[in-house]
Every structure is written in C-alpha cells, then in structure tokens.
N, C-alpha and C. Protein backbone atom coordinates (compact mmCIF):
# COMPACT_ATOMS: atom_id res chain seq x y z
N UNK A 1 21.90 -24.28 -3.91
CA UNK A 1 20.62 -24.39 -3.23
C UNK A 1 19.52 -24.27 -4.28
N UNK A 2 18.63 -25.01 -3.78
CA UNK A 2 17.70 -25.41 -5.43
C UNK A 2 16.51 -24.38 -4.58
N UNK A 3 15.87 -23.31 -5.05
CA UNK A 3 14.68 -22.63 -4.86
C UNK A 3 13.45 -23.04 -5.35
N UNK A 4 12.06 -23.33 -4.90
CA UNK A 4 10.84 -23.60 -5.12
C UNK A 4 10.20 -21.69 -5.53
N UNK A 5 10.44 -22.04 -6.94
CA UNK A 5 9.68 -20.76 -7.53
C UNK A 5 8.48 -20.60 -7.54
N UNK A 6 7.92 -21.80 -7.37
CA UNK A 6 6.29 -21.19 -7.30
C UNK A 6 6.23 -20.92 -6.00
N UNK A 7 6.29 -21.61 -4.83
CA UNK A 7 6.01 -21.08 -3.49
C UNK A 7 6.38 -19.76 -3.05
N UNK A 8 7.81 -19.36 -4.15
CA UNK A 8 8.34 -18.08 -3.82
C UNK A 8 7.64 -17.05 -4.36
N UNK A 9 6.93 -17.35 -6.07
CA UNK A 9 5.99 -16.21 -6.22
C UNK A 9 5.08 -16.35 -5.57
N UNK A 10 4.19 -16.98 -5.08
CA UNK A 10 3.18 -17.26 -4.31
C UNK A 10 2.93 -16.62 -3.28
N UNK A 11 4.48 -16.09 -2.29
CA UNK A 11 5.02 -15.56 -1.50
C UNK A 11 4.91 -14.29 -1.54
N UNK A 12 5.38 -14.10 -2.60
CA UNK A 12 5.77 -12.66 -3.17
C UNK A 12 4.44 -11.63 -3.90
N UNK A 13 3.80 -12.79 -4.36
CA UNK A 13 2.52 -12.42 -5.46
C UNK A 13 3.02 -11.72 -6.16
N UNK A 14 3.88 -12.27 -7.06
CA UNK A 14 4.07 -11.83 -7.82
C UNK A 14 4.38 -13.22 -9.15
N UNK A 15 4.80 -12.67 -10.29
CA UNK A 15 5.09 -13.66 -11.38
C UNK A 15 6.66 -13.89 -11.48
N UNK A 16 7.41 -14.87 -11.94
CA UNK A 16 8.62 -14.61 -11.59
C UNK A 16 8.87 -15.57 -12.72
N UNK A 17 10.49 -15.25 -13.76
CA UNK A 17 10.80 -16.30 -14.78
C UNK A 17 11.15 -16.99 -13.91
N UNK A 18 11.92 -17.61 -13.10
CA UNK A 18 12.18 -19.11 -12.55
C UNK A 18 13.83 -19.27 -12.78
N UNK A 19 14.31 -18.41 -12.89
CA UNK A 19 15.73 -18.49 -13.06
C UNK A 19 16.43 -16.70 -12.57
N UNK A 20 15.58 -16.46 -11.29
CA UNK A 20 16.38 -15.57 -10.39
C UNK A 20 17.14 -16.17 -9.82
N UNK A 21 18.04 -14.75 -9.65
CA UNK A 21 19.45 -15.32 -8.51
C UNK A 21 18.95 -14.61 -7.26
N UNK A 22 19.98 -15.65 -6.14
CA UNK A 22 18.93 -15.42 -5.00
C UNK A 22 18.57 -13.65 -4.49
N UNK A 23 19.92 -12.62 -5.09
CA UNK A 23 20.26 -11.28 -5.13
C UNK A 23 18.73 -10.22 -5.64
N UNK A 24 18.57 -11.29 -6.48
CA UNK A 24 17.18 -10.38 -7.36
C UNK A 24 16.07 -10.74 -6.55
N UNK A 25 15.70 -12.26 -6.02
CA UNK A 25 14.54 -12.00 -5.46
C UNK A 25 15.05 -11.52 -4.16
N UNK A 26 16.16 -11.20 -3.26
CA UNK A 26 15.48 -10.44 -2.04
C UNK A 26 15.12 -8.69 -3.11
N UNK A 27 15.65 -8.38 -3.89
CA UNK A 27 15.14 -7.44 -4.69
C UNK A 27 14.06 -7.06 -4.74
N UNK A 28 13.76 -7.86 -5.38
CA UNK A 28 12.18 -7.62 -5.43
C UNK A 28 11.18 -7.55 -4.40
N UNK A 29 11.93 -8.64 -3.31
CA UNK A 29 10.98 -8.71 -1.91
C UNK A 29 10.85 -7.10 -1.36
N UNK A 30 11.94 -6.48 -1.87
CA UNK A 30 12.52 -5.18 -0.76
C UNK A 30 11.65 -4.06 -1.47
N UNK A 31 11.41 -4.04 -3.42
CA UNK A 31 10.68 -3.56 -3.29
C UNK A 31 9.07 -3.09 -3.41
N UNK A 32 8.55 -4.42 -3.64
CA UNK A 32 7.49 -5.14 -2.81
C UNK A 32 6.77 -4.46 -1.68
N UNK A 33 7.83 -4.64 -0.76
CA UNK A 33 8.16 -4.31 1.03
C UNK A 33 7.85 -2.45 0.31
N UNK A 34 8.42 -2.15 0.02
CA UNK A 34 8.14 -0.71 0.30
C UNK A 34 7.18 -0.25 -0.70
N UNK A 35 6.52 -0.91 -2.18
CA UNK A 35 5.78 -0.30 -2.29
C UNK A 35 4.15 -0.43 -1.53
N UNK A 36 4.17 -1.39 -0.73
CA UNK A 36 3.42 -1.42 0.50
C UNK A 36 3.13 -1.05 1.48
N UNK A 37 4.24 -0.26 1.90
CA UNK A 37 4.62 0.65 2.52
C UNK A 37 3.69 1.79 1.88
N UNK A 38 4.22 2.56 1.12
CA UNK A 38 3.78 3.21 0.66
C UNK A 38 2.48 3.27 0.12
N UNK A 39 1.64 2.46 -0.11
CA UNK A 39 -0.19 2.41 -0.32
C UNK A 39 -0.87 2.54 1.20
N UNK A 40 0.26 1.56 1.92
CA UNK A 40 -0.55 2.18 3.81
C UNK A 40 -0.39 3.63 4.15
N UNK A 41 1.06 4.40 3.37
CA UNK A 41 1.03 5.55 3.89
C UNK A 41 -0.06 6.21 3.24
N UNK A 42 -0.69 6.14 2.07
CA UNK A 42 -1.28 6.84 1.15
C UNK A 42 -3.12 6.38 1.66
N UNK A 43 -3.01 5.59 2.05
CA UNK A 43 -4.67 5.51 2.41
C UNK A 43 -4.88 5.91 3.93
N UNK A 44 -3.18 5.66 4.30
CA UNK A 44 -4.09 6.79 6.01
C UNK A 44 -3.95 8.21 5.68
N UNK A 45 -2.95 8.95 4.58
CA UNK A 45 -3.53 10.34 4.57
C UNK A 45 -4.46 10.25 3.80
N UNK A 46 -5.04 9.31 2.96
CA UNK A 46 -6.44 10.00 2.31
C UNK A 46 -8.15 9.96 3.05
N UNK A 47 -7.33 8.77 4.01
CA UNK A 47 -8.99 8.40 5.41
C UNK A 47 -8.58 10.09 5.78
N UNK A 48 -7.29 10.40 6.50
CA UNK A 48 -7.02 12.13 7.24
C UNK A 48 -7.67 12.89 6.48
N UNK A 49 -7.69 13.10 5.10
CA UNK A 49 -7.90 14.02 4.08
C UNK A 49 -9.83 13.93 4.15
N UNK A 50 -9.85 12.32 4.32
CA UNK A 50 -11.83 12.86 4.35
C UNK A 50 -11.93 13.13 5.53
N UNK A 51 -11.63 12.69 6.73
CA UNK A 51 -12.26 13.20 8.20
C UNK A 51 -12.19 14.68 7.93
N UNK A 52 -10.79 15.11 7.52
CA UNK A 52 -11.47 16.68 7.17
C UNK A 52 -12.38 17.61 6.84
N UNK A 53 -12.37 16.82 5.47
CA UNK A 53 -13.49 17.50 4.54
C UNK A 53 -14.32 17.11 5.33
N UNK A 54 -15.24 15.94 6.18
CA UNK A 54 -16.63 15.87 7.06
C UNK A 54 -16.42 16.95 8.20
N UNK A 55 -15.21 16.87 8.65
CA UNK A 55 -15.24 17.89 10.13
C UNK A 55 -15.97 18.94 9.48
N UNK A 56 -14.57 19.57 8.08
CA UNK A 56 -15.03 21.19 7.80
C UNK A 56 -16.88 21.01 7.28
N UNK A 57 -17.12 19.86 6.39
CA UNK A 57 -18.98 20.24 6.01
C UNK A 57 -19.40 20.36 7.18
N UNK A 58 -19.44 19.28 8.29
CA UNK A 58 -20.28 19.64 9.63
C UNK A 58 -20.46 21.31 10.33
N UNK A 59 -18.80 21.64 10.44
CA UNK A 59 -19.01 23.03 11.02
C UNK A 59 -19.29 23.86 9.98
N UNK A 60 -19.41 23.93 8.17
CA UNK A 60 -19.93 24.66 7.81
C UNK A 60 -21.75 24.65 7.98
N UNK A 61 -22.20 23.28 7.52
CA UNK A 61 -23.14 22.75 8.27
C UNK A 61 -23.74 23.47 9.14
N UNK A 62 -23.16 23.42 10.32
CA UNK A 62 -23.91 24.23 11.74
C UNK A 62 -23.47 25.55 11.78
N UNK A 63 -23.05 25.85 10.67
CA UNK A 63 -22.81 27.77 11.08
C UNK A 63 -23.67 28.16 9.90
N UNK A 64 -23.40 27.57 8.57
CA UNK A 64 -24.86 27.99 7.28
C UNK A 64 -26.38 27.38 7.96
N UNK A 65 -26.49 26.34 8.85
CA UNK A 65 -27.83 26.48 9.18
C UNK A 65 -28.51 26.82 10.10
N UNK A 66 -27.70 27.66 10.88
CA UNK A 66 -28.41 28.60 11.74
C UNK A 66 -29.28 30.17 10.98
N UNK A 67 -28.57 30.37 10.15
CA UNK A 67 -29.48 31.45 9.11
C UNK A 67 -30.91 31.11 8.98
C-alpha cells in the first residue's frame, strides 16, 4: 500500500522522513493523541488554578476592605 506522506504529515502536523512503516506512524498518531491530551488537561487545571486565586483576592478583597 503506497502512503501519501504529505497529506499524512499534514494530518499529523507534524514533519515526517517519508519512509515510515505503517507501525510508526499509528505511533506517532498515538502519541500526538495523548500529548494533547495532556495540554487540555493542563490548561483546565490552570483556568481552576486562576478562578481560585480571583475567588480567594475577591473574599480577601471584601474582608481587608471593610477596615
């Protein structure tokens, strides 16, 4: 089976020599796939991590400016 390497990096976004076997690129697809995974997990705890820090300034906020 003859593979279209550019459409496949294209696919992939990534760069690729042009003489993978078909074993390596699901490889790479897989980990691709999870390090994508992993940047979605990492930017919804860091959005969690600021709603925090605003919750906690607000209620420090309204308890330092009642003084």
């Amino acid at each position: 089976m003859k593979l279209n390497y550019k459409v496949i990096a294209n696919h992939l976004g990534v760069e690729l020599r042009g003489n993978e076997t078909f074993d390596e690129l699901l490889k790479i697809e897989e980990e691709i796939k999870a390090h994508d995974k992993w940047a979605l997990e990492r930017a919804e705890r860091i959005a969690e991590e600021e709603a925090n820090i605003q919750r906690v300034d607000a209620q420090t906020k309204k308890y330092w400016g009642k003084r």
